[in-house]
Each structure stands twice: as C-alpha cells, then as structure tokens.
PDB file of N, CA and C in Angstrom:
ATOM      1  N   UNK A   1    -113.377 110.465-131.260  1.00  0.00           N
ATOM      2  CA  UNK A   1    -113.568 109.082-131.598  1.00  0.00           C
ATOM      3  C   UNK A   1    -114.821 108.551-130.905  1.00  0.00           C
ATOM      4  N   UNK A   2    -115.933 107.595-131.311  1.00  0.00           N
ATOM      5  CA  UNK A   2    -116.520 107.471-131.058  1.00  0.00           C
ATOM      6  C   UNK A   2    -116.231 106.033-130.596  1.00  0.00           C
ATOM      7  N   UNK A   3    -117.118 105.747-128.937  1.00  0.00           N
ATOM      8  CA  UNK A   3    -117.435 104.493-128.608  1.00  0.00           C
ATOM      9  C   UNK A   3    -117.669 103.471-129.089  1.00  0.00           C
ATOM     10  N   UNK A   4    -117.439 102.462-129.274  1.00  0.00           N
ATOM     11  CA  UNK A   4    -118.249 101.339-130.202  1.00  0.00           C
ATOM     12  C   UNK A   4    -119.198 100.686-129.558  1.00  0.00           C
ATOM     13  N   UNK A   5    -119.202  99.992-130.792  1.00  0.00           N
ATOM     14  CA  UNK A   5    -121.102  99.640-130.183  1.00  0.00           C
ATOM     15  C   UNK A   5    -121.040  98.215-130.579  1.00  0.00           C
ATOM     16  N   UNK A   6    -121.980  97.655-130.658  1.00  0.00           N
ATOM     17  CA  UNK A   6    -122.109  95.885-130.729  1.00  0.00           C
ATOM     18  C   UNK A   6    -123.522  95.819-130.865  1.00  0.00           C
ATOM     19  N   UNK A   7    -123.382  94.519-131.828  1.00  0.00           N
ATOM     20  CA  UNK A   7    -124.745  93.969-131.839  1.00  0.00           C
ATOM     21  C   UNK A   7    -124.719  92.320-131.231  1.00  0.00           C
ATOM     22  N   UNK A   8    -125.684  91.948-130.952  1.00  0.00           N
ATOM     23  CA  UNK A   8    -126.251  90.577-130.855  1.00  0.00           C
ATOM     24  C   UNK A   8    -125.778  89.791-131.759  1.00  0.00           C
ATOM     25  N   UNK A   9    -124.959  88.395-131.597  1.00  0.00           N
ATOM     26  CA  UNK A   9    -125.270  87.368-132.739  1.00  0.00           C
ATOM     27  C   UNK A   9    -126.842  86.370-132.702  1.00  0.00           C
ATOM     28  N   UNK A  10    -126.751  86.546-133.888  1.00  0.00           N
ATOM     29  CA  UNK A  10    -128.110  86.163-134.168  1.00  0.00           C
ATOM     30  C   UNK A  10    -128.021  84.416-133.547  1.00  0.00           C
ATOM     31  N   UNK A  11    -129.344  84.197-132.511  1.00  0.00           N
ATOM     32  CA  UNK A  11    -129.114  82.329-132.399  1.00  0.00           C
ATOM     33  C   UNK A  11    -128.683  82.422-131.308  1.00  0.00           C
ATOM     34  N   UNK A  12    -127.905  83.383-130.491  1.00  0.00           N
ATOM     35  CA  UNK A  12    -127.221  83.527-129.321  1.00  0.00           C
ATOM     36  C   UNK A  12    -128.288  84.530-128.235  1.00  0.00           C
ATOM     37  N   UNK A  13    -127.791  83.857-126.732  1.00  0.00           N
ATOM     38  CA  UNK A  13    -128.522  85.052-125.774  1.00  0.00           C
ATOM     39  C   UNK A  13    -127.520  86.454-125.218  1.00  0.00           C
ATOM     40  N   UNK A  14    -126.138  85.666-125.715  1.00  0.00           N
ATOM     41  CA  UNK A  14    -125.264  86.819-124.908  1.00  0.00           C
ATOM     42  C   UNK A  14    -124.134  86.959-126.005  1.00  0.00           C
ATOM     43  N   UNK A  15    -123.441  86.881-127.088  1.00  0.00           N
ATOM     44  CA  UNK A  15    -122.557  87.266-127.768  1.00  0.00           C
ATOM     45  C   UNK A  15    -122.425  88.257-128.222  1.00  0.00           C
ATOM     46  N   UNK A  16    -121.794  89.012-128.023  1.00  0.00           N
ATOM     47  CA  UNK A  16    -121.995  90.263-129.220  1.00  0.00           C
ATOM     48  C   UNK A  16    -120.494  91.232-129.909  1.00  0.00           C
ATOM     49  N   UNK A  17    -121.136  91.525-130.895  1.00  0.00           N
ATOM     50  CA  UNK A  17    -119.873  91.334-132.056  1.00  0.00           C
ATOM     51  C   UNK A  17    -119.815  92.950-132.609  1.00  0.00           C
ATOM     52  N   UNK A  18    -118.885  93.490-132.370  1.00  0.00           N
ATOM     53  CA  UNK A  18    -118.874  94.566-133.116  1.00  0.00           C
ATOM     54  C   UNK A  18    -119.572  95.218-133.609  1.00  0.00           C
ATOM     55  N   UNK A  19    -120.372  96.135-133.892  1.00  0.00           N
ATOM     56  CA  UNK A  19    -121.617  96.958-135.119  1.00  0.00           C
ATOM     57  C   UNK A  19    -120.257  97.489-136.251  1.00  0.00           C
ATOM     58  N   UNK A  20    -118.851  97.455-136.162  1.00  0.00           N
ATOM     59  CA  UNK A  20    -118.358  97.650-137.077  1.00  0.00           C
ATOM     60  C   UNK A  20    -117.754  96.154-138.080  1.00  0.00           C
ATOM     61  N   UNK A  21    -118.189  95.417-137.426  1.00  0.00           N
ATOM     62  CA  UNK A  21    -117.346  94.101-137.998  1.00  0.00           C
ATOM     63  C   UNK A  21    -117.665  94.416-139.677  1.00  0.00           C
ATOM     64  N   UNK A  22    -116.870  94.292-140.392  1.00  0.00           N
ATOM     65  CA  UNK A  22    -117.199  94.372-141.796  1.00  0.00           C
ATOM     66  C   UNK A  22    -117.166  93.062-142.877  1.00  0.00           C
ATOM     67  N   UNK A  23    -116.543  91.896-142.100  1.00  0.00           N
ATOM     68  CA  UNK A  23    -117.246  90.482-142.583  1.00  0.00           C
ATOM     69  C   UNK A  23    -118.595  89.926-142.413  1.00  0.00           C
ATOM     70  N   UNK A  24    -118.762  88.779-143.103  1.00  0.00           N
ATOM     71  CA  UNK A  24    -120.304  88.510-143.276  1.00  0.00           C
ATOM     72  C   UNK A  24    -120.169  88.072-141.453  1.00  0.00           C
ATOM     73  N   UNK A  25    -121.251  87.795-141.211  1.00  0.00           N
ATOM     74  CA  UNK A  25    -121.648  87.633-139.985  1.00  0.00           C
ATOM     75  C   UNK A  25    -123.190  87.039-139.384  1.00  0.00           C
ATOM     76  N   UNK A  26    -123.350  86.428-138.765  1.00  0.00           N
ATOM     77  CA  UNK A  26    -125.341  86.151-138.527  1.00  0.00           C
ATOM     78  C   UNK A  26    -125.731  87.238-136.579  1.00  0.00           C
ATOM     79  N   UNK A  27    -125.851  88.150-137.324  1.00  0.00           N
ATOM     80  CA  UNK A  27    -126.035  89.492-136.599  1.00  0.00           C
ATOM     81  C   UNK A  27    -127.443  89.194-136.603  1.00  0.00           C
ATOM     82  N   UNK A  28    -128.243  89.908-135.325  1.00  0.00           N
ATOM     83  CA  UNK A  28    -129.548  89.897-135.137  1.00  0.00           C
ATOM     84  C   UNK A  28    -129.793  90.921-136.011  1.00  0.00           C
ATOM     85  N   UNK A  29    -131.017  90.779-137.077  1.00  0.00           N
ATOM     86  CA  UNK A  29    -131.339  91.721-137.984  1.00  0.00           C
ATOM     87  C   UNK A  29    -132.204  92.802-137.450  1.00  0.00           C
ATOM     88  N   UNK A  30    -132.678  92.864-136.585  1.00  0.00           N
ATOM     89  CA  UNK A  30    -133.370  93.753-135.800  1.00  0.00           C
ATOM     90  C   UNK A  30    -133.244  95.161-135.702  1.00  0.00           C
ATOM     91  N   UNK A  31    -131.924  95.356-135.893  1.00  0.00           N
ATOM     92  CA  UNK A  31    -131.387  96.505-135.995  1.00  0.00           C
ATOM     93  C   UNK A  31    -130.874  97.247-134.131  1.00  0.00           C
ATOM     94  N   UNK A  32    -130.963  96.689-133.707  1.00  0.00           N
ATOM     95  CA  UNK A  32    -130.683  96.964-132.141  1.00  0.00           C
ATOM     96  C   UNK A  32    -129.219  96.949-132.154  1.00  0.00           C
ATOM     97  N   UNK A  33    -128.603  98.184-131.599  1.00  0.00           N
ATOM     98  CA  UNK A  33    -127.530  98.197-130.826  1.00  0.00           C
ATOM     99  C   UNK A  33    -127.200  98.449-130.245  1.00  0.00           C
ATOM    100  N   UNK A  34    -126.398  98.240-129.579  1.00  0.00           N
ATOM    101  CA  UNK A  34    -125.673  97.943-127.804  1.00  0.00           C
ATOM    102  C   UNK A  34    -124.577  99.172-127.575  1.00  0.00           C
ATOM    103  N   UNK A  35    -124.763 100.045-127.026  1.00  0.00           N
ATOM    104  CA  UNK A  35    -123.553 100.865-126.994  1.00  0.00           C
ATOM    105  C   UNK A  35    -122.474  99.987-125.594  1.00  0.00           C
ATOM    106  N   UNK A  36    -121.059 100.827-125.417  1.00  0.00           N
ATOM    107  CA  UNK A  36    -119.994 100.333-124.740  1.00  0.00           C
ATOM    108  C   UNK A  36    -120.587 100.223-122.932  1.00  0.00           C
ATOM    109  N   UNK A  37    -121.201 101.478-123.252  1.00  0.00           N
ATOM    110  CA  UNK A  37    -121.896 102.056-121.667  1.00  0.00           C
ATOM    111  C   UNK A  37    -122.803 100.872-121.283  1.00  0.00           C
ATOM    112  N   UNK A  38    -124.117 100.790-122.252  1.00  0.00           N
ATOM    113  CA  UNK A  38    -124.926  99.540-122.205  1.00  0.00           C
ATOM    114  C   UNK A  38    -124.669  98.083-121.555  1.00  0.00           C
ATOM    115  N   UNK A  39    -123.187  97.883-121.738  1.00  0.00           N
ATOM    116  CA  UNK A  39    -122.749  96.542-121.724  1.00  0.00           C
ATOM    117  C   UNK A  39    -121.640  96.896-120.493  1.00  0.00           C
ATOM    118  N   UNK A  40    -121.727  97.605-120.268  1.00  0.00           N
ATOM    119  CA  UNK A  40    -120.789  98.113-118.791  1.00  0.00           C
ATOM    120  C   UNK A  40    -119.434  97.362-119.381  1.00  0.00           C
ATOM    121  N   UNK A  41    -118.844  98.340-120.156  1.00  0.00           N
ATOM    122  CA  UNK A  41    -117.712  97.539-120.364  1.00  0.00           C
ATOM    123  C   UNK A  41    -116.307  98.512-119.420  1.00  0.00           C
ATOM    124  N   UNK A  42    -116.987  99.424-119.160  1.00  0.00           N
ATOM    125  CA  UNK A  42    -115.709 100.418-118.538  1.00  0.00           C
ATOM    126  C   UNK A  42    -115.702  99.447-117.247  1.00  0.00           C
ATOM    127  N   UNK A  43    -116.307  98.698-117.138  1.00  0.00           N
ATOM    128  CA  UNK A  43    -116.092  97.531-115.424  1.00  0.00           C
ATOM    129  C   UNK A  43    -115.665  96.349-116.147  1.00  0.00           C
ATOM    130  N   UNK A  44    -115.452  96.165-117.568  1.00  0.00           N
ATOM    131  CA  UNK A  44    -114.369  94.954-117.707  1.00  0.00           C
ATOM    132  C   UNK A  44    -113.226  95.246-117.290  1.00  0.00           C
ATOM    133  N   UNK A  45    -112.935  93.557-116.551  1.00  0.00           N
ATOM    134  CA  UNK A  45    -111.648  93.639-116.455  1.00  0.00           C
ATOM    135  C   UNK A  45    -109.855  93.429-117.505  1.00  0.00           C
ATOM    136  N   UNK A  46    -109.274  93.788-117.151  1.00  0.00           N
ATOM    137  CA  UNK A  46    -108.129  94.042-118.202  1.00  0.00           C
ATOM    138  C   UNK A  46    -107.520  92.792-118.461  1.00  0.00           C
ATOM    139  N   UNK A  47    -107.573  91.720-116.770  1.00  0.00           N
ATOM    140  CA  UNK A  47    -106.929  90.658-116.698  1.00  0.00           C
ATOM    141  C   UNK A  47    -107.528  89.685-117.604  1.00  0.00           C
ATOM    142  N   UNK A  48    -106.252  88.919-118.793  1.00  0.00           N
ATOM    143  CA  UNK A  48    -107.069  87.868-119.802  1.00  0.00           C
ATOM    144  C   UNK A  48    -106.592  86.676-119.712  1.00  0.00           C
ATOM    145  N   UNK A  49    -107.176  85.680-119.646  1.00  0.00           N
ATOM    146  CA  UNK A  49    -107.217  84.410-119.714  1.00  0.00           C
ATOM    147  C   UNK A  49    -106.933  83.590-121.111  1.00  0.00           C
ATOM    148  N   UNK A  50    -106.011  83.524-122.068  1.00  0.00           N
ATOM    149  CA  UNK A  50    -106.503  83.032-123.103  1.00  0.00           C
ATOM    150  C   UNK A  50    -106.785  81.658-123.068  1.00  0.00           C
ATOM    151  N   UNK A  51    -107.789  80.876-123.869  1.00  0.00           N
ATOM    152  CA  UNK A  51    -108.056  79.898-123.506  1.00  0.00           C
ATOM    153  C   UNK A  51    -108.495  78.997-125.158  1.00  0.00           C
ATOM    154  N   UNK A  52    -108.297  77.664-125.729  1.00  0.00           N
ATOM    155  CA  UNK A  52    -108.157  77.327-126.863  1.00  0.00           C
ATOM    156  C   UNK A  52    -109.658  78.174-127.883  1.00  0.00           C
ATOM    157  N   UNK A  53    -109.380  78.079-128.736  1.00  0.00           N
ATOM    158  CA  UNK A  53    -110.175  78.619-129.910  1.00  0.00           C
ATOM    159  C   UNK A  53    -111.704  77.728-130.083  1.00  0.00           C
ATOM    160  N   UNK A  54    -112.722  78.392-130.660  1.00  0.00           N
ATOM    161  CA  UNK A  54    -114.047  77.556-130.772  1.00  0.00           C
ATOM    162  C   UNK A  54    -114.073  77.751-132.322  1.00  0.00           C
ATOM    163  N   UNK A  55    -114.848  76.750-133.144  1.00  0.00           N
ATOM    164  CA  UNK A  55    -115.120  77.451-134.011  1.00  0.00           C
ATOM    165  C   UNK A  55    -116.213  77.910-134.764  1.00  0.00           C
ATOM    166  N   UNK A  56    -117.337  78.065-133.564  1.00  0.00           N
ATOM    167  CA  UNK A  56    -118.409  79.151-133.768  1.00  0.00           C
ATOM    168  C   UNK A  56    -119.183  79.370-132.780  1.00  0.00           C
ATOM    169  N   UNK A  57    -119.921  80.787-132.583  1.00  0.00           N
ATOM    170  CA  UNK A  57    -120.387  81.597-131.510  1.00  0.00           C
ATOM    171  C   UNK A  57    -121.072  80.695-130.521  1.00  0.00           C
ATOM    172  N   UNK A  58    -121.854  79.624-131.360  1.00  0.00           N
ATOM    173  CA  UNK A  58    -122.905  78.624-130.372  1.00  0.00           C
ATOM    174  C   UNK A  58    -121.857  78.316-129.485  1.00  0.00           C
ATOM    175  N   UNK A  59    -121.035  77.962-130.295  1.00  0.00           N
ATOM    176  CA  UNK A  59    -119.812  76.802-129.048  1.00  0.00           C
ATOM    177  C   UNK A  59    -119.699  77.885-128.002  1.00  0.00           C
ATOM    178  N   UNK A  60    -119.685  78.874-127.595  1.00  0.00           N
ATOM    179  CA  UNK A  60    -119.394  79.629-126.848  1.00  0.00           C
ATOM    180  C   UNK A  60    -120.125  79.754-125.759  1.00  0.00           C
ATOM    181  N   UNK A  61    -121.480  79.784-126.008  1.00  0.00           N
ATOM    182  CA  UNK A  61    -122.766  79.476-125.256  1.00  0.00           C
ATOM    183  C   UNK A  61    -122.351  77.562-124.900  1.00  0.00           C
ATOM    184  N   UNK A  62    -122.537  77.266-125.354  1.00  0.00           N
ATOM    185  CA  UNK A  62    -122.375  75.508-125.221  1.00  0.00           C
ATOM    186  C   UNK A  62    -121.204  75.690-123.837  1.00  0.00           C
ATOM    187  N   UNK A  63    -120.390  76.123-123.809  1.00  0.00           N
ATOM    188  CA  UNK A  63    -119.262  76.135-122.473  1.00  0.00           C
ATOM    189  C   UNK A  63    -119.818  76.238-121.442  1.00  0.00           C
ATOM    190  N   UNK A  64    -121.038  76.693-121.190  1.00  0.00           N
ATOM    191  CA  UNK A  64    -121.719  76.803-119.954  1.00  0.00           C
ATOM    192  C   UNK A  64    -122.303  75.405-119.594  1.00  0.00           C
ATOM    193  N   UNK A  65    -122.024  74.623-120.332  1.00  0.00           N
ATOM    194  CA  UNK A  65    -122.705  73.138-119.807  1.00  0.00           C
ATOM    195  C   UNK A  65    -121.360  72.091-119.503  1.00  0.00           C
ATOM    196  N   UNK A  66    -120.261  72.651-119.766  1.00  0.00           N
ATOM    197  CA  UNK A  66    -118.841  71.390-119.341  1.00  0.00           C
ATOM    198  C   UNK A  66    -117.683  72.450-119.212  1.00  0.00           C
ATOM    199  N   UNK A  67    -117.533  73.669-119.375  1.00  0.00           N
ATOM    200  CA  UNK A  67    -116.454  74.230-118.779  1.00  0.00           C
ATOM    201  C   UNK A  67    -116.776  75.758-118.396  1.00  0.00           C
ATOM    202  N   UNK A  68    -117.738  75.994-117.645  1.00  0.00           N
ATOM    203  CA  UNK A  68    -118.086  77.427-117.185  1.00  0.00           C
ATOM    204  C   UNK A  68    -117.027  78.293-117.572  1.00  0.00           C
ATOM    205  N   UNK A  69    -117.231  79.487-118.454  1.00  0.00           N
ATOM    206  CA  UNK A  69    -116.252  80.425-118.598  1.00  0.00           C
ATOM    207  C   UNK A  69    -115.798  81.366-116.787  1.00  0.00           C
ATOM    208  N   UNK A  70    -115.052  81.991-116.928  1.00  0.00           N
ATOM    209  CA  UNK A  70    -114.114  83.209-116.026  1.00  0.00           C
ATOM    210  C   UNK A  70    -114.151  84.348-117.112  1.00  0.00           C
ATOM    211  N   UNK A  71    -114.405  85.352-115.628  1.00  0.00           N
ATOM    212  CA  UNK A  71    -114.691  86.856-116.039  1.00  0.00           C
ATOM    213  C   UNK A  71    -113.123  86.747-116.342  1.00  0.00           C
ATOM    214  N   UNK A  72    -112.545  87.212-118.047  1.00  0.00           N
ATOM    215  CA  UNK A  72    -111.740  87.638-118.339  1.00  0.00           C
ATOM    216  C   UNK A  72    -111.070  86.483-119.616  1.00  0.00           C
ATOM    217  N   UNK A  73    -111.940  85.358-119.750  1.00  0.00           N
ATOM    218  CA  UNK A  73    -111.673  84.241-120.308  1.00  0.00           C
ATOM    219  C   UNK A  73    -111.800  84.440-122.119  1.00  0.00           C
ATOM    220  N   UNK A  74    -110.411  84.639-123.177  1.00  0.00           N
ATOM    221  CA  UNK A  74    -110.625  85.210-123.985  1.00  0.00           C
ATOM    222  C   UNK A  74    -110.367  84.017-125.134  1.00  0.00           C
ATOM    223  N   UNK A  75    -111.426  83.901-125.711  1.00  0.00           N
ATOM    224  CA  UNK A  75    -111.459  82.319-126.924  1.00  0.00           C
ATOM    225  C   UNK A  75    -111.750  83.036-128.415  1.00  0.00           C
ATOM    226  N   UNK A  76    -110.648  82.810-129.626  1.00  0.00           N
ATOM    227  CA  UNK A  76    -110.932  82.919-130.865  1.00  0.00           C
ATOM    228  C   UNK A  76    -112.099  82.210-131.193  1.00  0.00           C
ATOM    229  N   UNK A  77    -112.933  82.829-132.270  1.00  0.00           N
ATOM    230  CA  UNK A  77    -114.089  82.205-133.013  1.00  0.00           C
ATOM    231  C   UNK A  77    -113.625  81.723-133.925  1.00  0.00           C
ATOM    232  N   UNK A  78    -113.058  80.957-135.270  1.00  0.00           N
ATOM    233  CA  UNK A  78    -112.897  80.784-136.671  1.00  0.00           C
ATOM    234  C   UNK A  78    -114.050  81.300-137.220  1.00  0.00           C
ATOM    235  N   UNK A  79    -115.164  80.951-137.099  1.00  0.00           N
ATOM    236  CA  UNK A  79    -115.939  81.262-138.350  1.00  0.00           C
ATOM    237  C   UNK A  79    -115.619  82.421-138.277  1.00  0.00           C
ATOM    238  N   UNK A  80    -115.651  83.676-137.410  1.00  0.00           N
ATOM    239  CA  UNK A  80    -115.734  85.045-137.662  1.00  0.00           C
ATOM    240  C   UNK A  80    -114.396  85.608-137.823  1.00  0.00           C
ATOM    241  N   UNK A  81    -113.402  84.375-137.046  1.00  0.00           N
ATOM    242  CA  UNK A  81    -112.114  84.904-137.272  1.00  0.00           C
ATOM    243  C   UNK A  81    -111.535  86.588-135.773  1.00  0.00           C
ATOM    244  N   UNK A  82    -112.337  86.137-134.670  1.00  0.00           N
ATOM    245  CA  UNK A  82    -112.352  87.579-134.009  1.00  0.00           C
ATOM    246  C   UNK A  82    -112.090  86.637-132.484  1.00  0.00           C
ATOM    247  N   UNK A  83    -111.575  87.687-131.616  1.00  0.00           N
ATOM    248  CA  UNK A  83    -111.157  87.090-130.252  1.00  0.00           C
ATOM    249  C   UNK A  83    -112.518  87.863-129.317  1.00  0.00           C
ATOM    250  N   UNK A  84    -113.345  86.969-128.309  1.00  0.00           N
ATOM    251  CA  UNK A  84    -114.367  87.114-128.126  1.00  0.00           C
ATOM    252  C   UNK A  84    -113.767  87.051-126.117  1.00  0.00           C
ATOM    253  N   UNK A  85    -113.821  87.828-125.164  1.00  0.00           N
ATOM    254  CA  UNK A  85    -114.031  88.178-123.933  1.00  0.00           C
ATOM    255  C   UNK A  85    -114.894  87.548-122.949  1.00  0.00           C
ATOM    256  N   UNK A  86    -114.945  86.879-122.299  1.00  0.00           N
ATOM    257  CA  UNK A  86    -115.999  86.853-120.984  1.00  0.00           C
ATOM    258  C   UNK A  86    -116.151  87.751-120.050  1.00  0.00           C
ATOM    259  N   UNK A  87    -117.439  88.473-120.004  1.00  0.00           N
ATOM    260  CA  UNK A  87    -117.783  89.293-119.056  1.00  0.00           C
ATOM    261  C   UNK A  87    -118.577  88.477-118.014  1.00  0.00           C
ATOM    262  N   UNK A  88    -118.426  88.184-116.935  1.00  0.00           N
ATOM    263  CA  UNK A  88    -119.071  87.673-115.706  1.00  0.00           C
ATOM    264  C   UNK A  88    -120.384  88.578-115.330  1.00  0.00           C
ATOM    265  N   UNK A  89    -120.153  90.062-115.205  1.00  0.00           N
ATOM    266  CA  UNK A  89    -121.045  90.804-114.484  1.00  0.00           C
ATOM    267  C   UNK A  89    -121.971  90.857-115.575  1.00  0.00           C
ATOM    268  N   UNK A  90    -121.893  90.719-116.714  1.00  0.00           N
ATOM    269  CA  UNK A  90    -123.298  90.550-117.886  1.00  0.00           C
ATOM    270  C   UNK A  90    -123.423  89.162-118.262  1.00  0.00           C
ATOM    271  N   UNK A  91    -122.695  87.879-118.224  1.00  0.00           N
ATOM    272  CA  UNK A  91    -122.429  87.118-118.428  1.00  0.00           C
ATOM    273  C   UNK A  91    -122.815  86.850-119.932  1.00  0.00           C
ATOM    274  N   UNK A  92    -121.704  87.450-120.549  1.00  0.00           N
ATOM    275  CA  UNK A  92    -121.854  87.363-121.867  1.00  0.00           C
ATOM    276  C   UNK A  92    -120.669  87.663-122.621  1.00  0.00           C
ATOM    277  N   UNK A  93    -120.511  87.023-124.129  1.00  0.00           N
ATOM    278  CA  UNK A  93    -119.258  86.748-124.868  1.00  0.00           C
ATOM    279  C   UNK A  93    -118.936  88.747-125.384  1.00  0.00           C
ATOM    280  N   UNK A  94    -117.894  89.302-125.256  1.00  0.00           N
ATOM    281  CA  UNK A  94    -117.500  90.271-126.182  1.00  0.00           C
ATOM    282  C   UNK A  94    -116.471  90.453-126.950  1.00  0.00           C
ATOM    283  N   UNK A  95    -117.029  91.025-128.444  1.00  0.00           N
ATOM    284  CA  UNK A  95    -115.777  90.846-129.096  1.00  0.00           C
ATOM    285  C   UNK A  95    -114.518  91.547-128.896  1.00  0.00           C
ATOM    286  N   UNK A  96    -113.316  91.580-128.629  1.00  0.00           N
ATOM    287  CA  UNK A  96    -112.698  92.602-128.330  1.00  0.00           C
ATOM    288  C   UNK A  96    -112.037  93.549-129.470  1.00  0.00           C
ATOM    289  N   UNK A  97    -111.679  94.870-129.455  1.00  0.00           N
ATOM    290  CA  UNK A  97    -111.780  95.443-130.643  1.00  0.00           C
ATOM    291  C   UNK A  97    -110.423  96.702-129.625  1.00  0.00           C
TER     292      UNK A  97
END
C-alpha cells in the first residue's frame, strides 16, 4: 500500500488535501505533491480535539486571527465535505484520510 500524499489548496499557505480526493476541489495546479514523510506526519499526534465545522478552507486559515488552532484540533470543511487536522509542528490544516 502506498503512502498518501497531499496537495496544497489553492489560495491557502498551509492546507492540504489529499492527492486522492476525487471531488472537485481548488487544488494548487502546479502539480506539486507532498508526500506523508514531507509533512512529518508519522510525528502527528493521535490525540483529537473535535471542534465545530467551517465551511471553507480560508476559514481555516482565518482561525489564526480569533481562535488559534491546537496541535490535534480536528474541524469539518462543507465545501469539500472532509475532516481537516491541526498539525502544530508544520502549522498547517491536514486532511485526514
């Protein structure tokens, strides 16, 4: 089985979403992807926070200005419909899969 990988949402500095997601999506077209290793995810932690739903990736970035996320802090997207992770040590959204 192979690792997964992730790309960038497009508009965002730190989200990143599956390279398998198979809904539409605003993915950086660039073609760049992120393997599991890349994103040090074997140092995420297991412990999750769930915390209310956004309903799109910006809002996610936007939390850093009135409710700082926690390493482990896990918020549904609607538009994409996917549950998205806080990593502290990259400080950035992941989708979880």
């Amino acid at each position: 089985m192979l690792a997964p990988s992730y790309k960038k949402m497009a508009g965002t500095s730190a989200v990143f979403l599956s390279a398998d997601y198979d809904g539409a999506s605003p993915v950086e077209r660039d073609g760049m992807v992120w393997s599991a290793e890349e994103l040090h995810l074997d140092q995420l932690t297991t412990d999750r926070n769930p915390k209310p739903a956004m309903q799109n990736v910006l809002a996610l970035e936007g939390l850093e200005e009135y409710d700082m996320p926690q390493n482990g802090d896990v918020r549904n997207v609607e538009s994409v419909s996917v549950d998205f992770v806080y990593f502290d040590q990259i400080h950035a959204w992941i989708q979880l899969v």
